[in-house]
N, C-alpha and C. Protein backbone atom coordinates (compact mmCIF):
# COMPACT_ATOMS: atom_id res chain seq x y z
N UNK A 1 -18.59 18.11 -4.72
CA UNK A 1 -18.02 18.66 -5.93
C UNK A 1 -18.92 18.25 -7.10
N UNK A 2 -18.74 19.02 -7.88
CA UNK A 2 -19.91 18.66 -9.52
C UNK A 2 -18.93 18.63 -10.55
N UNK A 3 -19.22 18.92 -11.90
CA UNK A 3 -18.32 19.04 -12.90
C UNK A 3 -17.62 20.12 -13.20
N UNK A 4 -18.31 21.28 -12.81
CA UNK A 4 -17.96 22.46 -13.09
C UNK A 4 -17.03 22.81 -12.13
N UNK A 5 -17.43 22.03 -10.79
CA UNK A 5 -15.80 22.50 -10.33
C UNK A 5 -14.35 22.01 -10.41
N UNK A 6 -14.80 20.68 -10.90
CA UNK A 6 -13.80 19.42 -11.20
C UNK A 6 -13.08 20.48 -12.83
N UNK A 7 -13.76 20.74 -13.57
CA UNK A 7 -13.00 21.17 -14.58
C UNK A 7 -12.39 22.86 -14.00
N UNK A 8 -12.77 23.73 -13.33
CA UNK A 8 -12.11 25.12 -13.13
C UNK A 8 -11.14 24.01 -12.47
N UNK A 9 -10.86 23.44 -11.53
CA UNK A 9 -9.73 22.78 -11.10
C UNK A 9 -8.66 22.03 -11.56
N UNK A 10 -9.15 21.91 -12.84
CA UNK A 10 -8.14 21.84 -14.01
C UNK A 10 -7.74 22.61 -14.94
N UNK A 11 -8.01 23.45 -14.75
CA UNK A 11 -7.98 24.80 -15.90
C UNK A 11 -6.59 25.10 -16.01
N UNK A 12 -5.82 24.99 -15.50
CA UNK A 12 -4.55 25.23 -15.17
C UNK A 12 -3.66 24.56 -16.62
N UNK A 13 -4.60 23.68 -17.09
CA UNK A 13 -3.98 22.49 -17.53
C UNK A 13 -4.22 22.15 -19.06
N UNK A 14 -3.27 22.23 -20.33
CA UNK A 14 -4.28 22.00 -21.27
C UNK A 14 -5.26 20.71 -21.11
N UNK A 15 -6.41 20.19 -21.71
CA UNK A 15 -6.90 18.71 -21.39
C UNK A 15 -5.86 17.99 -22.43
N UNK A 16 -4.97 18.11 -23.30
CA UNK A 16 -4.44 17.35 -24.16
C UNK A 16 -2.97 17.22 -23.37
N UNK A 17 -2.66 17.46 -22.08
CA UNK A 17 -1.58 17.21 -21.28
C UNK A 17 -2.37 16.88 -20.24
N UNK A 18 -3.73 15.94 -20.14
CA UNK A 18 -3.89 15.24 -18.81
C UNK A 18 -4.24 13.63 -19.62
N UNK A 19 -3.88 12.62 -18.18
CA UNK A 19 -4.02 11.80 -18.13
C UNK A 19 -4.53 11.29 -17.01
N UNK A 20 -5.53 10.97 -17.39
CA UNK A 20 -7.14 10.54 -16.22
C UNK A 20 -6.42 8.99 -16.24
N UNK A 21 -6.43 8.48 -15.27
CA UNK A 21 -6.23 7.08 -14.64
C UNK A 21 -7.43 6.29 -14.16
N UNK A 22 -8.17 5.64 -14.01
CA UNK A 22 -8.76 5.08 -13.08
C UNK A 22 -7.99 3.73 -12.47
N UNK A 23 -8.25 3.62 -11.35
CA UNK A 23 -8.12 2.51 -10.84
C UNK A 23 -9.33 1.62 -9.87
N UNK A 24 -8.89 0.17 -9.73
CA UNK A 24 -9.94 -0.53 -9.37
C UNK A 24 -10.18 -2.13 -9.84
N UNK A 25 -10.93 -2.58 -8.63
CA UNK A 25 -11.23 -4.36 -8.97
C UNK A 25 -12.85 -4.12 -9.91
N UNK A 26 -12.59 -4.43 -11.07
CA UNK A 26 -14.35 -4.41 -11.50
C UNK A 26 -15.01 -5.90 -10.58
N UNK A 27 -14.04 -6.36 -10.09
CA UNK A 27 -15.21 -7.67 -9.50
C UNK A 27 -15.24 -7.21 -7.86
N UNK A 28 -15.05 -6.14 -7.89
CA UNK A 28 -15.75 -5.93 -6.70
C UNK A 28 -16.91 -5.10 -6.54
N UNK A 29 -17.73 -5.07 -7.17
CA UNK A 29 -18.97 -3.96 -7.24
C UNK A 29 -18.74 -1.93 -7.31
N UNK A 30 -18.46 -1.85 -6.40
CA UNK A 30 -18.23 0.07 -6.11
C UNK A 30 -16.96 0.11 -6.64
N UNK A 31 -15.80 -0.45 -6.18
CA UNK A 31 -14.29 -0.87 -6.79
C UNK A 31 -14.33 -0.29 -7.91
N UNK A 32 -14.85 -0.41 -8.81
CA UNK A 32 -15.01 -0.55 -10.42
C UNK A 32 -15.28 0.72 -10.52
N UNK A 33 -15.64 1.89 -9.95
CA UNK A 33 -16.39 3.21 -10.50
C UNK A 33 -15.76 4.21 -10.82
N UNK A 34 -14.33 3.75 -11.18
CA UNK A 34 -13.26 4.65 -11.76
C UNK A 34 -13.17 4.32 -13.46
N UNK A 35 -13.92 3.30 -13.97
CA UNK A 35 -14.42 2.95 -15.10
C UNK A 35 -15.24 3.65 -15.47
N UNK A 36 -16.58 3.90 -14.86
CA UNK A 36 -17.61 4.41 -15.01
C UNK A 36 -17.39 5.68 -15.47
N UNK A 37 -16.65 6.42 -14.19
CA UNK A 37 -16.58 7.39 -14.34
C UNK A 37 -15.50 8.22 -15.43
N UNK A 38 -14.71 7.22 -15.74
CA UNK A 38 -13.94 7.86 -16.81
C UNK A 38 -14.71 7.42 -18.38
N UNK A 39 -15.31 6.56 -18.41
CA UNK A 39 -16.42 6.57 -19.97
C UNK A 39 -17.39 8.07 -19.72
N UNK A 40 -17.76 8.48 -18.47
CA UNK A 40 -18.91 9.63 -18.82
C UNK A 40 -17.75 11.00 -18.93
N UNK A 41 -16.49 11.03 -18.44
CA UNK A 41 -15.49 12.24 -18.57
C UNK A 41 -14.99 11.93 -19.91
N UNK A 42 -15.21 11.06 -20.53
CA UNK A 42 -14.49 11.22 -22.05
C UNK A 42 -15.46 11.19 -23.01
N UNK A 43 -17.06 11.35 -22.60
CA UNK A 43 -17.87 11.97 -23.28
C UNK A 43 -18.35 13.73 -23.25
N UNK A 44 -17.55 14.19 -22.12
CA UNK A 44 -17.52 15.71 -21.93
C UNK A 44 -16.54 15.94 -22.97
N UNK A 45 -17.59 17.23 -23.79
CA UNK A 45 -16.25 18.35 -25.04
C UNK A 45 -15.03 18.78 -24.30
N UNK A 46 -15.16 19.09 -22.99
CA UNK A 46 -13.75 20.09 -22.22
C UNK A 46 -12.92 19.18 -22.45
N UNK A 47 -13.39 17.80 -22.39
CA UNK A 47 -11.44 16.60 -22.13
C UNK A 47 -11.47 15.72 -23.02
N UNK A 48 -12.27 16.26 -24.50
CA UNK A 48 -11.93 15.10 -25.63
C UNK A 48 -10.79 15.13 -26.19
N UNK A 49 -9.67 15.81 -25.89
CA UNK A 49 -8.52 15.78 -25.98
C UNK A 49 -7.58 15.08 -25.19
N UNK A 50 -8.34 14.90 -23.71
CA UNK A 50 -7.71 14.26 -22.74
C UNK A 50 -6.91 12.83 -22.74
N UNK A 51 -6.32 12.19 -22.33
CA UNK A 51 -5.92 11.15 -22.69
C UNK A 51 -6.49 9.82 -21.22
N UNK A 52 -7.35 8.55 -21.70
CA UNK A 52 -7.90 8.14 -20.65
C UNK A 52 -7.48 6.77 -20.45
N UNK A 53 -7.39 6.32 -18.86
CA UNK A 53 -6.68 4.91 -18.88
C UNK A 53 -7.30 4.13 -17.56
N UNK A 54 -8.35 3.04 -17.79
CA UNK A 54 -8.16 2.38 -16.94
C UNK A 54 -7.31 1.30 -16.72
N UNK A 55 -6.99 1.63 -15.60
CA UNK A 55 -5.80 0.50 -15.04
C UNK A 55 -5.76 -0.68 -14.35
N UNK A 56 -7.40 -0.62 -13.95
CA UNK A 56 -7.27 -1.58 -12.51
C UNK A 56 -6.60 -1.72 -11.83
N UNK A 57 -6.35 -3.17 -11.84
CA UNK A 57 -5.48 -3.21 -10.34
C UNK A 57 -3.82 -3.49 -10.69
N UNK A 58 -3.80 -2.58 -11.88
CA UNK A 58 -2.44 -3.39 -12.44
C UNK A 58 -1.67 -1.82 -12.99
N UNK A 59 -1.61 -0.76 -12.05
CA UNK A 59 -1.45 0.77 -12.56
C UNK A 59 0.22 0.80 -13.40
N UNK A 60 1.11 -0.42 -12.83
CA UNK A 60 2.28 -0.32 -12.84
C UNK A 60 2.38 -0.52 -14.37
N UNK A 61 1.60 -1.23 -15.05
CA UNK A 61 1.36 -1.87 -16.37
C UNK A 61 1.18 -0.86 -17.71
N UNK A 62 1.35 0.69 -16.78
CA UNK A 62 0.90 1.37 -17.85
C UNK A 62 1.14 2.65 -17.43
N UNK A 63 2.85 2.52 -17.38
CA UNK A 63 3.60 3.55 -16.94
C UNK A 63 3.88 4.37 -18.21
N UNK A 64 4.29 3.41 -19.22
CA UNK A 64 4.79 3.71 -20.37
C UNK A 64 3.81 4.28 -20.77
N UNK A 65 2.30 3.78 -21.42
CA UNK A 65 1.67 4.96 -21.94
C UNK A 65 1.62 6.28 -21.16
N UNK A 66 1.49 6.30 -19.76
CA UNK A 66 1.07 7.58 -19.08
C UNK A 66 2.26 8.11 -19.27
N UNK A 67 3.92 7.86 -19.73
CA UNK A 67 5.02 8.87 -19.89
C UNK A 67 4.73 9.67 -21.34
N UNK A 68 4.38 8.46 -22.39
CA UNK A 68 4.59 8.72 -23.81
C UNK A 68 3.72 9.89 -24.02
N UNK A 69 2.38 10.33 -23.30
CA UNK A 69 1.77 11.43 -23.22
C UNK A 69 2.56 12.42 -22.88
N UNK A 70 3.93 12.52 -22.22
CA UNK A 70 4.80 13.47 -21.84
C UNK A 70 3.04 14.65 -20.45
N UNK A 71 2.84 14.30 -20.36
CA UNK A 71 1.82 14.83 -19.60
C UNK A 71 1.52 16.00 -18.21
N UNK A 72 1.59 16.95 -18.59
CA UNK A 72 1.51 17.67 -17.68
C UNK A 72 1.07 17.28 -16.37
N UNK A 73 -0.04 17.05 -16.47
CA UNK A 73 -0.91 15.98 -14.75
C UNK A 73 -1.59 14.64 -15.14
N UNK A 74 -1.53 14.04 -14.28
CA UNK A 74 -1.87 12.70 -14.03
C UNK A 74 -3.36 12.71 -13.12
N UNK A 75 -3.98 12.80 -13.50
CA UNK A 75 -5.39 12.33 -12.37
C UNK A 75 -5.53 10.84 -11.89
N UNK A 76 -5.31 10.49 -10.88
CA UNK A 76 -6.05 9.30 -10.19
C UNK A 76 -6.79 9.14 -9.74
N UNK A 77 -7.75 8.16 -10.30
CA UNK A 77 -9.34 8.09 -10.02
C UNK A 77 -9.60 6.87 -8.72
N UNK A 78 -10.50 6.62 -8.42
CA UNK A 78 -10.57 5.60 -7.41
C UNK A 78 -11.25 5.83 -6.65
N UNK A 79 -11.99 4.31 -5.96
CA UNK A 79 -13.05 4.31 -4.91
C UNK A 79 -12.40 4.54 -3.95
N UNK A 80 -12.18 5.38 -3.06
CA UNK A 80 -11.56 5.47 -1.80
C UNK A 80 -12.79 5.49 -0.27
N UNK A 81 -12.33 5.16 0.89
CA UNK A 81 -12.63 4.84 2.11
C UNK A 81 -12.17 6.27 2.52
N UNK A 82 -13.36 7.40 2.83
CA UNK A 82 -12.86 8.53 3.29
C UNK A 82 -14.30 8.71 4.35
N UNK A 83 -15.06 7.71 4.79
CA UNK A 83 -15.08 8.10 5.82
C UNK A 83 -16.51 9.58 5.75
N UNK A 84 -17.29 9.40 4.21
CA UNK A 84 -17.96 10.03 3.89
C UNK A 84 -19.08 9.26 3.16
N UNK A 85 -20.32 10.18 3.07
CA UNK A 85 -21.42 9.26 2.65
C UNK A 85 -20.94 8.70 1.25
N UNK A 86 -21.59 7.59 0.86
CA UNK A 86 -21.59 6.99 -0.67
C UNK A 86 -21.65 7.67 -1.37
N UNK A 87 -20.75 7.86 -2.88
CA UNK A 87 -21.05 8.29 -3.70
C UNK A 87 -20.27 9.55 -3.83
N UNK A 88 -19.38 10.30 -2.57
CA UNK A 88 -18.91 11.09 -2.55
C UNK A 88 -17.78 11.88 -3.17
N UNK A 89 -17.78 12.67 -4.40
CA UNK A 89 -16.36 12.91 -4.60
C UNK A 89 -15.56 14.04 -4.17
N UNK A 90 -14.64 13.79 -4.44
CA UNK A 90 -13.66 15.09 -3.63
C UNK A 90 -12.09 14.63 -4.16
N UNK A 91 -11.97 15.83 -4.25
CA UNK A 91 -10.11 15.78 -4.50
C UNK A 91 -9.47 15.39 -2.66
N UNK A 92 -8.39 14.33 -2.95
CA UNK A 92 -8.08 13.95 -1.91
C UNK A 92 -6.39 14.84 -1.69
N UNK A 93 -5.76 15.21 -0.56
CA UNK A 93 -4.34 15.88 -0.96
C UNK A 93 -3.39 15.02 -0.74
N UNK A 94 -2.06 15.50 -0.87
CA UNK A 94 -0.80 14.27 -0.59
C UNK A 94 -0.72 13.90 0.63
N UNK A 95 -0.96 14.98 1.46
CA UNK A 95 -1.33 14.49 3.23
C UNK A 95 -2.49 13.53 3.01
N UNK A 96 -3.17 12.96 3.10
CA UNK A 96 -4.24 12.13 3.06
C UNK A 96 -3.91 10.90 3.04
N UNK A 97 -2.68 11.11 1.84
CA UNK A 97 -2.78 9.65 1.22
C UNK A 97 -1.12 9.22 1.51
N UNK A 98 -1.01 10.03 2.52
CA UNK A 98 0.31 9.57 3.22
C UNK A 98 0.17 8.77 4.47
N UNK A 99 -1.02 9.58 5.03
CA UNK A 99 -1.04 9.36 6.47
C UNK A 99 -2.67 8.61 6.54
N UNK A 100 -3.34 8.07 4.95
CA UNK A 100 -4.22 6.90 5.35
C UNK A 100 -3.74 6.03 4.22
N UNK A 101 -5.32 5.57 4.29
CA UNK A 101 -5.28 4.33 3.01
C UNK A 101 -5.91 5.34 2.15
N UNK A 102 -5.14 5.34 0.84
CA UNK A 102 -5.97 6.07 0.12
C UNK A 102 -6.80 5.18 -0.90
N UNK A 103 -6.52 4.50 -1.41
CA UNK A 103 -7.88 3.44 -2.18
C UNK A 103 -8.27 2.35 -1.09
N UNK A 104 -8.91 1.22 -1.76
CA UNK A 104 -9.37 0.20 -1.82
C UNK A 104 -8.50 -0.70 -1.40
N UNK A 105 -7.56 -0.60 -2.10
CA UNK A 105 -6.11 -1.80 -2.74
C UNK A 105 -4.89 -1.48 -2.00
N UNK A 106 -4.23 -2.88 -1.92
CA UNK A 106 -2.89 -2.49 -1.34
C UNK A 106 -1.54 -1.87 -1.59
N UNK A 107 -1.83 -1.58 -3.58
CA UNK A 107 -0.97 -1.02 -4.16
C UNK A 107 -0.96 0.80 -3.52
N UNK A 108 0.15 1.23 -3.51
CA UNK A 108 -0.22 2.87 -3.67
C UNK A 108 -0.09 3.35 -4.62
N UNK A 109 -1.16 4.75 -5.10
CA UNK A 109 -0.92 5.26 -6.14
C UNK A 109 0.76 6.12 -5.60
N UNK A 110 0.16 6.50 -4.52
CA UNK A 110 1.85 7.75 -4.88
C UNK A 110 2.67 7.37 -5.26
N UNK A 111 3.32 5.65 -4.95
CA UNK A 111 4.50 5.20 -5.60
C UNK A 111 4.30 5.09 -7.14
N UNK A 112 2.89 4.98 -7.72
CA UNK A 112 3.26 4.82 -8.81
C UNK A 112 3.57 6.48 -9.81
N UNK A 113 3.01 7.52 -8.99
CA UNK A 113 3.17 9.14 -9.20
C UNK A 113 5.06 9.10 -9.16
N UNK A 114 5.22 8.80 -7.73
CA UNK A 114 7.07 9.16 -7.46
C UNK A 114 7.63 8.56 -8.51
N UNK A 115 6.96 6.83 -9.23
CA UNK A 115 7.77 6.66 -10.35
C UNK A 115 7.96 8.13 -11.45
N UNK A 116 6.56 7.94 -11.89
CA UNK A 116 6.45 9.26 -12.89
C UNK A 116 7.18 10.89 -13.21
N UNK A 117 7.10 10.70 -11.62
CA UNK A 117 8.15 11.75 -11.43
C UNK A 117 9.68 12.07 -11.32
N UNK A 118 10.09 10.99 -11.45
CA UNK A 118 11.56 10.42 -11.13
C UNK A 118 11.93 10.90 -13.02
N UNK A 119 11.01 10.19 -13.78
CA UNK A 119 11.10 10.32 -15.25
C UNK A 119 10.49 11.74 -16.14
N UNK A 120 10.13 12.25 -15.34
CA UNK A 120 9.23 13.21 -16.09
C UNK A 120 8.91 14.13 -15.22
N UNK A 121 9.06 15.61 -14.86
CA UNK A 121 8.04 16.68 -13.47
C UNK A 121 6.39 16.68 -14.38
N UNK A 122 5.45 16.68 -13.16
CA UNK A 122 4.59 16.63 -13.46
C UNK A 122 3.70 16.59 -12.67
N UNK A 123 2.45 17.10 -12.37
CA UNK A 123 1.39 17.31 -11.42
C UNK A 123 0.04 16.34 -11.12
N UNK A 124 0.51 15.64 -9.90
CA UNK A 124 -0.54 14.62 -9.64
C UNK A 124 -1.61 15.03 -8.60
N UNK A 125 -2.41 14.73 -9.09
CA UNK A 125 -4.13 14.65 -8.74
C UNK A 125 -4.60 13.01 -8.59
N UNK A 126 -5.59 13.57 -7.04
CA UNK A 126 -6.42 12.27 -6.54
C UNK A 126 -7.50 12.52 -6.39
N UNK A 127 -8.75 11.71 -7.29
CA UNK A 127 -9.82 12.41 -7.23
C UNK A 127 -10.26 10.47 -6.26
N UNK A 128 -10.85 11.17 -5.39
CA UNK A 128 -11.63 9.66 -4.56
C UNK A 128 -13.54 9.83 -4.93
N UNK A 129 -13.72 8.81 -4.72
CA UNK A 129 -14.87 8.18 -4.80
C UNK A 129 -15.94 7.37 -3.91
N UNK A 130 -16.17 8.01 -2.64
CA UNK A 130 -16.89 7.00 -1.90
C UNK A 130 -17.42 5.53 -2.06
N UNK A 131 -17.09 4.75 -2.20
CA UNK A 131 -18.15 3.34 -2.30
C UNK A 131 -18.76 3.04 -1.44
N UNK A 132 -20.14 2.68 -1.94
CA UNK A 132 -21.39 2.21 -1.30
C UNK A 132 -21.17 0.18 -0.82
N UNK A 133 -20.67 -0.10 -1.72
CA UNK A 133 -20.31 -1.76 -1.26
C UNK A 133 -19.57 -2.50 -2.48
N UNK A 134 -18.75 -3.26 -1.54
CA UNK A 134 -17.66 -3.49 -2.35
C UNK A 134 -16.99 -5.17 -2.33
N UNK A 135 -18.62 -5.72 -2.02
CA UNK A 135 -18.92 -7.42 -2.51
C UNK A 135 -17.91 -7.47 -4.07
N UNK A 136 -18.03 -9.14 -3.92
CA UNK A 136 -17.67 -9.41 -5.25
C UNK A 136 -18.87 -10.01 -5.75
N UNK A 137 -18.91 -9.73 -7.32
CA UNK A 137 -19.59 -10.12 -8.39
C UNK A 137 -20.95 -9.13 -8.04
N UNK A 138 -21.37 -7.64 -7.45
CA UNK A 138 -22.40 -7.08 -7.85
C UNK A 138 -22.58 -6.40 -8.58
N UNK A 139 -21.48 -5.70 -9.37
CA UNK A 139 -21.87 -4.68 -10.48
C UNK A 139 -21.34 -3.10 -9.83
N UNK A 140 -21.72 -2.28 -10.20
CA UNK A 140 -21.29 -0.86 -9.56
C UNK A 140 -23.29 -1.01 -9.00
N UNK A 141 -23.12 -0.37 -7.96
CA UNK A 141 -24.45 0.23 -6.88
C UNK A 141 -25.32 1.18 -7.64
N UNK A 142 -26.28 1.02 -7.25
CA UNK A 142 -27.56 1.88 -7.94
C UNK A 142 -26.79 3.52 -7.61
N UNK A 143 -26.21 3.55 -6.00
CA UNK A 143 -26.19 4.74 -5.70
C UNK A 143 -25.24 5.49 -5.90
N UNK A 144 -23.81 4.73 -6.32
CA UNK A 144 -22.67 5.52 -7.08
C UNK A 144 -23.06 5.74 -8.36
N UNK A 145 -23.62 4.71 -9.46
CA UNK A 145 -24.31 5.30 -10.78
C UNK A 145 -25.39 6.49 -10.62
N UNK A 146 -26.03 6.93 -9.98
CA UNK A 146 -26.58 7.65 -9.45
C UNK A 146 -25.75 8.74 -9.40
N UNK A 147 -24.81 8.78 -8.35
CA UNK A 147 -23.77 9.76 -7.89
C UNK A 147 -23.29 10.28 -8.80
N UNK A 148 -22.24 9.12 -10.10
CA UNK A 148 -22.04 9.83 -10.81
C UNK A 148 -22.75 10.70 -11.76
N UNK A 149 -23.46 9.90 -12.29
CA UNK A 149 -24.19 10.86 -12.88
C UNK A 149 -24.95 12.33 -12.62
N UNK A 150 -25.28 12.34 -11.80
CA UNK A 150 -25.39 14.13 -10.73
C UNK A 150 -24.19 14.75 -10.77
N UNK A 151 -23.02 13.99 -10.68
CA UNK A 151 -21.83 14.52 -10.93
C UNK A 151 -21.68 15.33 -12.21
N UNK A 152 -21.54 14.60 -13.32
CA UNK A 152 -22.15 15.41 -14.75
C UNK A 152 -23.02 15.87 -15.21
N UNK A 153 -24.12 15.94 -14.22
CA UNK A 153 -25.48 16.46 -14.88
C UNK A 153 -25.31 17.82 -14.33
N UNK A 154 -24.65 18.34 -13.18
CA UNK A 154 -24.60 19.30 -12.16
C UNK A 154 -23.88 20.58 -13.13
């Protein structure tokens, strides 16, 4: 996937009713590239309206802002284990992330979506992220900074 398809795949949506999430350990090297990647999506014109949140590893912490947006969709960002080369992104579906691990971490996002939804209808999105390595204390990888960036340059 590139940018151009990541945004027709939101088109649906004003950008001033989304809320981009990332999640992630920054002390784990690749972990962290839901940071990354949401500083280069909130330098794109299409989603300067968008509303952006990293969460780390603490998504529950920031329920309240993601309601107070009243928000049409929720994007969840994250390094996920799919079992594809480094660097890879792709929208992941609700089957996926039922029937694997969908991040890194032992939290799930869907429970924190079913909260959201309990309070608010609203359309959740999982965008995954291949990681290349996911040591502690290396930084994000030459080859996901890489990745992303082809991602927005595309």
């Amino acid at each position: 996937m590139n940018f151009s398809e990541f945004k027709k795949s939101l088109s649906r949506f004003k950008p001033s009713e989304i809320v981009f999430v990332g999640l992630g350990n920054e002390l784990r090297s690749d972990d962290g590239i839901a940071r990354l990647f949401l500083e280069k999506l909130a330098q794109q014109p299409d989603f300067e309206s968008a509303h952006f949140i990293f969460a780390g590893r603490t998504p529950e912490n920031y329920l309240g802002d993601i309601l107070r947006v009243r928000p049409a969709a929720v994007v969840i960002i994250d390094a996920v284990l799919m079992n594809a080369p480094p660097g890879t992104i792709r929208w992941i579906n609700d089957e996926q992330i039922i029937n694997t691990s969908f991040s890194t971490h032992s939290y799930s996002p869907r429970l924190v979506v079913q909260y959201l939804n309990l309070q608010q209808n609203l359309s959740a999105l999982y965008l995954g992220i291949e990681p290349f390595l996911l040591a502690v204390g290396n930084g994000i990888s030459p080859q996901l900074q890489s990745a992303v960036a082809n991602f927005f340059e595309a």
